[in-house]
PDB file of N, CA and C in Angstrom:
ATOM      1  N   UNK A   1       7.340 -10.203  -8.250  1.00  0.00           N
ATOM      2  CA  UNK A   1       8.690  -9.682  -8.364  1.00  0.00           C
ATOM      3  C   UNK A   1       8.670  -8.187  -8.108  1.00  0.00           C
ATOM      4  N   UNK A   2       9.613  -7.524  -7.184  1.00  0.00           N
ATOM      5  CA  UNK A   2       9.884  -6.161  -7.138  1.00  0.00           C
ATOM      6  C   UNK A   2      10.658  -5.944  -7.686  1.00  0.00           C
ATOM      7  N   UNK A   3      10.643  -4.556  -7.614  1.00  0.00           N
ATOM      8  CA  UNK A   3      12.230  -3.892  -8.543  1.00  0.00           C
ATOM      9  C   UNK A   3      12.163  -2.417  -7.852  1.00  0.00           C
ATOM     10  N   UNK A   4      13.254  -2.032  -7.457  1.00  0.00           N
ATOM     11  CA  UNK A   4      13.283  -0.672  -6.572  1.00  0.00           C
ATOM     12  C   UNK A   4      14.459  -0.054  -7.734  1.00  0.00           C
ATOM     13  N   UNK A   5      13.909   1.318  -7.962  1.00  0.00           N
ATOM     14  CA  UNK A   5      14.370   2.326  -8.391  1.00  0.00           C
ATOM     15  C   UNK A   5      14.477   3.366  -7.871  1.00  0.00           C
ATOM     16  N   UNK A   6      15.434   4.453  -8.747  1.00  0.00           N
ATOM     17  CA  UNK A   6      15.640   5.973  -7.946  1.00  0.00           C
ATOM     18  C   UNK A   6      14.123   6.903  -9.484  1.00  0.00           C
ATOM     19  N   UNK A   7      13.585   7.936  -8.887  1.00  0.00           N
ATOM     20  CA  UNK A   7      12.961   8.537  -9.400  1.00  0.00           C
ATOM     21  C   UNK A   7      13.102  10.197  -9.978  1.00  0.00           C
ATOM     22  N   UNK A   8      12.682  10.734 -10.413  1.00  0.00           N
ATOM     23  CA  UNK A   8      12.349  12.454 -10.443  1.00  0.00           C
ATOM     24  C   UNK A   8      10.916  12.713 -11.114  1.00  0.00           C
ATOM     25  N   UNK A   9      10.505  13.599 -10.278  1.00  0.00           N
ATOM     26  CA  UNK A   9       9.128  13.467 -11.138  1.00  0.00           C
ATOM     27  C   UNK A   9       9.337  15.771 -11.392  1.00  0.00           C
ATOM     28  N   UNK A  10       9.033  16.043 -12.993  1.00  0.00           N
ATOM     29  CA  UNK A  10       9.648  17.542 -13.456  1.00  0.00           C
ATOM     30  C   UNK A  10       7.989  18.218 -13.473  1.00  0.00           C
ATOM     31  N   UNK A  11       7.727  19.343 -13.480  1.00  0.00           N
ATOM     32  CA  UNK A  11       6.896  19.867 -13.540  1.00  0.00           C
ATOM     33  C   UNK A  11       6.581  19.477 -15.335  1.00  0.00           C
ATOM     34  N   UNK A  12       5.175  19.167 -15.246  1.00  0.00           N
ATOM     35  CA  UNK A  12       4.362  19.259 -16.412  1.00  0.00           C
ATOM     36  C   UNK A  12       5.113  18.137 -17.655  1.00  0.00           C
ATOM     37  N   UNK A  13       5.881  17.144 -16.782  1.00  0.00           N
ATOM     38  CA  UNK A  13       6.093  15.936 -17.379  1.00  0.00           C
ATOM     39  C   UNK A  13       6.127  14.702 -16.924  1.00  0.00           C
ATOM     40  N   UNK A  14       6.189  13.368 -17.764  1.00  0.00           N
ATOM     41  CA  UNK A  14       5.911  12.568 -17.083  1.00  0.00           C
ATOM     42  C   UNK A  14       7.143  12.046 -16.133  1.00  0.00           C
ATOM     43  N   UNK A  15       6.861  10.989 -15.005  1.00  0.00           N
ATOM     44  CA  UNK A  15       7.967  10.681 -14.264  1.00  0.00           C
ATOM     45  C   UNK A  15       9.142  10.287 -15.119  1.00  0.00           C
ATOM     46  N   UNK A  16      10.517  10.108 -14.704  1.00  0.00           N
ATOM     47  CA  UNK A  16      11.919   9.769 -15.037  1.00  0.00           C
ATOM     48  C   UNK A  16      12.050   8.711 -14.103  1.00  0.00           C
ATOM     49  N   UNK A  17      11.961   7.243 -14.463  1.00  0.00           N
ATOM     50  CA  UNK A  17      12.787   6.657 -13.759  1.00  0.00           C
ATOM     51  C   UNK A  17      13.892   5.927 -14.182  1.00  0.00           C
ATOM     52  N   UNK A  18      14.967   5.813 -13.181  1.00  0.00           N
ATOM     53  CA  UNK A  18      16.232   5.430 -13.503  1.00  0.00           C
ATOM     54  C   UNK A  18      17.131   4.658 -12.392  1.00  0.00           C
ATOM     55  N   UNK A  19      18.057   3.588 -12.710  1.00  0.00           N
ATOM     56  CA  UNK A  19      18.909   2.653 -12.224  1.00  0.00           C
ATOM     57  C   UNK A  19      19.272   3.649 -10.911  1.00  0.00           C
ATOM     58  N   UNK A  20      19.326   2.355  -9.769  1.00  0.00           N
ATOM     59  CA  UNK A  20      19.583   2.948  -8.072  1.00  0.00           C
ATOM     60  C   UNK A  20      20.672   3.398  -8.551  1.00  0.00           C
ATOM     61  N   UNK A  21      21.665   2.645  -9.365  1.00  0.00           N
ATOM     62  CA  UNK A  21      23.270   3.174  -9.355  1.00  0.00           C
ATOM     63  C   UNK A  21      23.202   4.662  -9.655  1.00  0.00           C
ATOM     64  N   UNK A  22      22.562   5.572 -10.430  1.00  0.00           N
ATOM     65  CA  UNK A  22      22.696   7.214 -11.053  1.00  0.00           C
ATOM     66  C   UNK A  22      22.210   7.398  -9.851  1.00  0.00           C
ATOM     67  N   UNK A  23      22.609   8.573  -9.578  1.00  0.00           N
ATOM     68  CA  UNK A  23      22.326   9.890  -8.742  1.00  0.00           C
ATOM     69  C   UNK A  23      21.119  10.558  -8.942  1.00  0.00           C
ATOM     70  N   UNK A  24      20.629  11.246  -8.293  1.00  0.00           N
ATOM     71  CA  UNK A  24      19.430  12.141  -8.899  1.00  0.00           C
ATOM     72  C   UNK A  24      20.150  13.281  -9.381  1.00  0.00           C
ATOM     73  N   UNK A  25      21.233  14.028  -8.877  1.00  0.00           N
ATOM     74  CA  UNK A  25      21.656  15.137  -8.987  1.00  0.00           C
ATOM     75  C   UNK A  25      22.077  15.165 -10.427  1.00  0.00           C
ATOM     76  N   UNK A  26      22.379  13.788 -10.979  1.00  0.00           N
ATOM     77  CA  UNK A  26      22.409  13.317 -12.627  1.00  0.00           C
ATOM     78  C   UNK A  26      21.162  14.132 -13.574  1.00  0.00           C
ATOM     79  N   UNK A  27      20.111  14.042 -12.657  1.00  0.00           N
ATOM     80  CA  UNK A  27      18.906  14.971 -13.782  1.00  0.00           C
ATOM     81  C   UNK A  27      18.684  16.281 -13.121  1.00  0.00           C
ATOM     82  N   UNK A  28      19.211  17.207 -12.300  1.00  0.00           N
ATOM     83  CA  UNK A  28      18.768  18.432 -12.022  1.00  0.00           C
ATOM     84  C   UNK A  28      18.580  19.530 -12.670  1.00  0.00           C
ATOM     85  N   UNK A  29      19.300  18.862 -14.422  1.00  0.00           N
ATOM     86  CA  UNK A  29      18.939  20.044 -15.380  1.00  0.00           C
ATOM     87  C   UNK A  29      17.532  20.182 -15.877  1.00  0.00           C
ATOM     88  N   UNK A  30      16.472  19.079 -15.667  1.00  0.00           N
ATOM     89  CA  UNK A  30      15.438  18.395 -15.631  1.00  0.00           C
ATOM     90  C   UNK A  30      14.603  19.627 -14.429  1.00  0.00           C
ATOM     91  N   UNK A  31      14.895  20.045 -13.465  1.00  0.00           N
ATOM     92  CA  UNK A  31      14.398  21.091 -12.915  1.00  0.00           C
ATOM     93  C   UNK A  31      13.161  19.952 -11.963  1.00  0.00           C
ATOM     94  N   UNK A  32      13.344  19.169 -11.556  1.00  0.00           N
ATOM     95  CA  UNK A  32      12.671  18.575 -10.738  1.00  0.00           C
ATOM     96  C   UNK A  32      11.965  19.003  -9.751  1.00  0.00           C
ATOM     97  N   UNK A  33      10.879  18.624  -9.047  1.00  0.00           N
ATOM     98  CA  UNK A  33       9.604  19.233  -8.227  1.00  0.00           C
ATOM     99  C   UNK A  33       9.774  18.208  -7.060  1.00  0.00           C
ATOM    100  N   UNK A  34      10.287  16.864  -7.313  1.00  0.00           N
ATOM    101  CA  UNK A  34      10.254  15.875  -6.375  1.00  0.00           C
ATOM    102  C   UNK A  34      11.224  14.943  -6.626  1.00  0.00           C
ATOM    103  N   UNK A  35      11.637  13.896  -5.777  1.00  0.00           N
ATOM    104  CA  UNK A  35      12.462  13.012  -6.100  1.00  0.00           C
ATOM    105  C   UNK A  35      12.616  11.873  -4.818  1.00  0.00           C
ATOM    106  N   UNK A  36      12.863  10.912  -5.666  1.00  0.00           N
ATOM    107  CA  UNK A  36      12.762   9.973  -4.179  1.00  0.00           C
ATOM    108  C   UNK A  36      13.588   8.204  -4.681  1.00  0.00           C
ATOM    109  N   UNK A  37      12.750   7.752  -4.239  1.00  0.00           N
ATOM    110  CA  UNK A  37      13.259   5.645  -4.398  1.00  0.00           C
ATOM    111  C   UNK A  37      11.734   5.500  -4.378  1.00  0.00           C
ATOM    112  N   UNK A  38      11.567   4.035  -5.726  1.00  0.00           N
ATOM    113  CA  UNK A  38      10.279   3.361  -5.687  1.00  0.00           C
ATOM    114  C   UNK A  38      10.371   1.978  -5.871  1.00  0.00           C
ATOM    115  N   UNK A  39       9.513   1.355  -5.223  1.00  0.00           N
ATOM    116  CA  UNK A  39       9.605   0.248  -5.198  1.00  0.00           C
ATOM    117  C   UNK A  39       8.181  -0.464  -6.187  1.00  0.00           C
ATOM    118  N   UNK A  40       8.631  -1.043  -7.230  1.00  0.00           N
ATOM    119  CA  UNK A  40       7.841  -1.063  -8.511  1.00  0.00           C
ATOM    120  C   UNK A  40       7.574  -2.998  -8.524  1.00  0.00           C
ATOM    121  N   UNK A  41       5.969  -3.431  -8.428  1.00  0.00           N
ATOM    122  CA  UNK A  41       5.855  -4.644  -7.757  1.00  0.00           C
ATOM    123  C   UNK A  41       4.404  -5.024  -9.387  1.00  0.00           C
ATOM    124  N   UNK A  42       4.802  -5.878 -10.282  1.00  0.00           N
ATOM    125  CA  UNK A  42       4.062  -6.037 -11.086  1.00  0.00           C
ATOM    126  C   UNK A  42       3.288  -7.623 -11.028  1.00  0.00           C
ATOM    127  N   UNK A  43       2.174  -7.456 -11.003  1.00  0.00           N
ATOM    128  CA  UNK A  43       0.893  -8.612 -10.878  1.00  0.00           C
ATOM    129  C   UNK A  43       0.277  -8.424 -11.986  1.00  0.00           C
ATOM    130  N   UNK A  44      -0.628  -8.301 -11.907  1.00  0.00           N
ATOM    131  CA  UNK A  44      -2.241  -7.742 -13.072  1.00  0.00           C
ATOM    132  C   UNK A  44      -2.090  -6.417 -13.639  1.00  0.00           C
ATOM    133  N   UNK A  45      -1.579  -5.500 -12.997  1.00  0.00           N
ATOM    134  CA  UNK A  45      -0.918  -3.716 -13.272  1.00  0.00           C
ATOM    135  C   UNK A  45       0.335  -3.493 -11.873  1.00  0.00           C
ATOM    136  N   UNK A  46       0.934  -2.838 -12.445  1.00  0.00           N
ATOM    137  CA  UNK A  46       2.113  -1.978 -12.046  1.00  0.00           C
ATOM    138  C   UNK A  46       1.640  -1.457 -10.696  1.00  0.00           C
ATOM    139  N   UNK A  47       1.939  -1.970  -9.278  1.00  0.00           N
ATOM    140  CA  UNK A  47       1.616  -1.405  -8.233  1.00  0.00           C
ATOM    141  C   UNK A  47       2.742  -0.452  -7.564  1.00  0.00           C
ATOM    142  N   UNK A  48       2.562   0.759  -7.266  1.00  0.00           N
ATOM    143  CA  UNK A  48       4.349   1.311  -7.034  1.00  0.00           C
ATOM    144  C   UNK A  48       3.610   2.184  -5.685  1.00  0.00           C
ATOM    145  N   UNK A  49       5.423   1.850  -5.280  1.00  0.00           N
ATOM    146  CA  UNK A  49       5.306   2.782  -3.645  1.00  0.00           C
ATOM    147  C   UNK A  49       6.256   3.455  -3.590  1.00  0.00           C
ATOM    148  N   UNK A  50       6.521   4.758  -3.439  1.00  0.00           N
ATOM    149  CA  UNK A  50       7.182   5.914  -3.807  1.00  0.00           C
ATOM    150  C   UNK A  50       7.622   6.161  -1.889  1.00  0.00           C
ATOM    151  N   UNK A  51       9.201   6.269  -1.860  1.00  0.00           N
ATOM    152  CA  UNK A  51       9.444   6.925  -0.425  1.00  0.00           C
ATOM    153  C   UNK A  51      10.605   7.555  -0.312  1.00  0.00           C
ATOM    154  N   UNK A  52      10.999   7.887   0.830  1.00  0.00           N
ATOM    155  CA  UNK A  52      12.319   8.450   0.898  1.00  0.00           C
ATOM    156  C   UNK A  52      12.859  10.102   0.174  1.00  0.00           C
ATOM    157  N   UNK A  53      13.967  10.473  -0.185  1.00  0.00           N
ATOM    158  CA  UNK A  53      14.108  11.453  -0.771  1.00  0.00           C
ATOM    159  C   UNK A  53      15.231  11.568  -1.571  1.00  0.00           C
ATOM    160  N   UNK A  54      15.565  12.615  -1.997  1.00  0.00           N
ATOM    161  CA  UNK A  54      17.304  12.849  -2.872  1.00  0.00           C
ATOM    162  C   UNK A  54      17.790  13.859  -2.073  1.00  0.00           C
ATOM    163  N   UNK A  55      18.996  13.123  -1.151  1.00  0.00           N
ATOM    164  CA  UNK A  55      19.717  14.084  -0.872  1.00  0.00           C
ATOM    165  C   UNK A  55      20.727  15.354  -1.526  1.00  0.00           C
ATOM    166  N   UNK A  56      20.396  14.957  -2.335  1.00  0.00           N
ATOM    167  CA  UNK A  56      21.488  15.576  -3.558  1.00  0.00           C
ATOM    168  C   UNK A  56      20.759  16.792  -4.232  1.00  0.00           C
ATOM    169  N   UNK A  57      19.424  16.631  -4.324  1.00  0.00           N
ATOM    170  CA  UNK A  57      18.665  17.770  -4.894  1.00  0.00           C
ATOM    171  C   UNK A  57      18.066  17.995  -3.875  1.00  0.00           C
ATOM    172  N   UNK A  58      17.723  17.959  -2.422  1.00  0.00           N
ATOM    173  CA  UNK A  58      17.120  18.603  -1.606  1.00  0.00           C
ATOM    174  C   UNK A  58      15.887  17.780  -1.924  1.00  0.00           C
ATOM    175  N   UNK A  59      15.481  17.542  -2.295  1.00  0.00           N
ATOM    176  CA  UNK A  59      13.601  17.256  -2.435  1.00  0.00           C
ATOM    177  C   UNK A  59      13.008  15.698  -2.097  1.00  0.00           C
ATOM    178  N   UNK A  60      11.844  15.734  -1.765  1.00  0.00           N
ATOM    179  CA  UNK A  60      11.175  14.371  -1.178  1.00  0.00           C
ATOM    180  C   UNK A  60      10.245  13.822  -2.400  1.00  0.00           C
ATOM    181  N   UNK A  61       9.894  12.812  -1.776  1.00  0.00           N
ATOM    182  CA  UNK A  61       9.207  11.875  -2.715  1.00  0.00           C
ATOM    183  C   UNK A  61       7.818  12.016  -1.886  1.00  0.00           C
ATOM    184  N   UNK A  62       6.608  12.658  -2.935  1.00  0.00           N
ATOM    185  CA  UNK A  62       5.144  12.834  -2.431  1.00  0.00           C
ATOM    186  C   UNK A  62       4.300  11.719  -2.874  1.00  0.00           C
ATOM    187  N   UNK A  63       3.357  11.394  -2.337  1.00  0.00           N
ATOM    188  CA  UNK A  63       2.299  10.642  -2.116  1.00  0.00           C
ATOM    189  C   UNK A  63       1.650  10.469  -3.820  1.00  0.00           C
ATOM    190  N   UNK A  64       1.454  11.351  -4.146  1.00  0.00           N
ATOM    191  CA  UNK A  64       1.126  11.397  -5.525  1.00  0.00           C
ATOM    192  C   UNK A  64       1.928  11.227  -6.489  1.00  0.00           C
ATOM    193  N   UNK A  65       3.139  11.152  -6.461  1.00  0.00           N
ATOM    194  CA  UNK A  65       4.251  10.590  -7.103  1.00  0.00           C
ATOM    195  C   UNK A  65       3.987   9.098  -7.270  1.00  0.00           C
ATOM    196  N   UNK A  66       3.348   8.496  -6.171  1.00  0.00           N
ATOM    197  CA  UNK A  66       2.839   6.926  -6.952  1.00  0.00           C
ATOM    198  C   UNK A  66       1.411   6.893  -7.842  1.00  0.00           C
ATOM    199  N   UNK A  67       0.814   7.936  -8.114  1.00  0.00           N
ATOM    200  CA  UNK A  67      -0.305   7.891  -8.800  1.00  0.00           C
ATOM    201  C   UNK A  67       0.258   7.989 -10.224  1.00  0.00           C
ATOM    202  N   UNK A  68       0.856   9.206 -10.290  1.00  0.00           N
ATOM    203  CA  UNK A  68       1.588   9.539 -11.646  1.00  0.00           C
ATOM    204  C   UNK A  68       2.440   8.689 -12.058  1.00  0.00           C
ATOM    205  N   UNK A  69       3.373   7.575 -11.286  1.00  0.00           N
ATOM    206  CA  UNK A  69       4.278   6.776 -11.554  1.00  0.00           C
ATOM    207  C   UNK A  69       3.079   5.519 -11.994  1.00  0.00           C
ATOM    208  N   UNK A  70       2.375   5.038 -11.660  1.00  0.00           N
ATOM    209  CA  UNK A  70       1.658   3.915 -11.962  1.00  0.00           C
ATOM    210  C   UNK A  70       0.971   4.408 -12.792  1.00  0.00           C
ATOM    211  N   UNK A  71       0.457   5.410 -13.306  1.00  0.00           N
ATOM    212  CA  UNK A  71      -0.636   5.380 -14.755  1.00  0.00           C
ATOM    213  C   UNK A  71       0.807   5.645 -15.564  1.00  0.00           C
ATOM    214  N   UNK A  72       1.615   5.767 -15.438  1.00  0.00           N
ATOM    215  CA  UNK A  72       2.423   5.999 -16.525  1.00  0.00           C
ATOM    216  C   UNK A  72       2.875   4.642 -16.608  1.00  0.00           C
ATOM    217  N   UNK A  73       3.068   3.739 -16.297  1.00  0.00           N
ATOM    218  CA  UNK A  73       3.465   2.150 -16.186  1.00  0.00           C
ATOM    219  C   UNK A  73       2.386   1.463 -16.696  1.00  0.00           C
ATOM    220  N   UNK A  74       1.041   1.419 -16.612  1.00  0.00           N
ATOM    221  CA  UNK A  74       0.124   0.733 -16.430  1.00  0.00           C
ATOM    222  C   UNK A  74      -0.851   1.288 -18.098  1.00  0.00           C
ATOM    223  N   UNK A  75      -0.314   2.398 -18.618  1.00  0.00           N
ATOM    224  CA  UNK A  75      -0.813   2.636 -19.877  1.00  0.00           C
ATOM    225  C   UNK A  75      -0.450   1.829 -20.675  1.00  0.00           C
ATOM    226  N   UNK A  76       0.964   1.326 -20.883  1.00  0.00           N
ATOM    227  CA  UNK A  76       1.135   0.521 -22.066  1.00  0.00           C
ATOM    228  C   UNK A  76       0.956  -0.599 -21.768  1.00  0.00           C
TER     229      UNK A  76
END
């Protein structure tokens, strides 16, 4: 089963994820570093693929945004 979400990932915290329906521009008080859409695919652990961007805050979704998004899924 997948599940695609919108993201923000803030300096020196963990990722925010939240329903496609919100905006990103919804967390910009959050001071965001990145932002994007993930597509969140659970088997044995939390496999996630991070792409795209927020037009709304200017910023893209980086490569390492799925590292940080999956240990934060895959801890509990």
């Amino acid at each position: 089963m997948s599940k695609e979400m919108k993201y923000i990932v803030c300096h020196g915290v963990c990722p925010i994820l939240f329903s496609a329906a919100q905006k990103h521009s919804e967390f910009k008080h959050f001071n965001p570093e990145s932002a994007g859409f993930c597509r969140i695919n659970n088997k044995d652990r939390y496999q996630v693929s991070c792409y795209g961007e927020s037009v709304s805050l200017n910023l893209k979704s980086r490569s390492r945004d799925e590292i940080l998004i999956s240990n934060m899924l895959n801890e509990y």
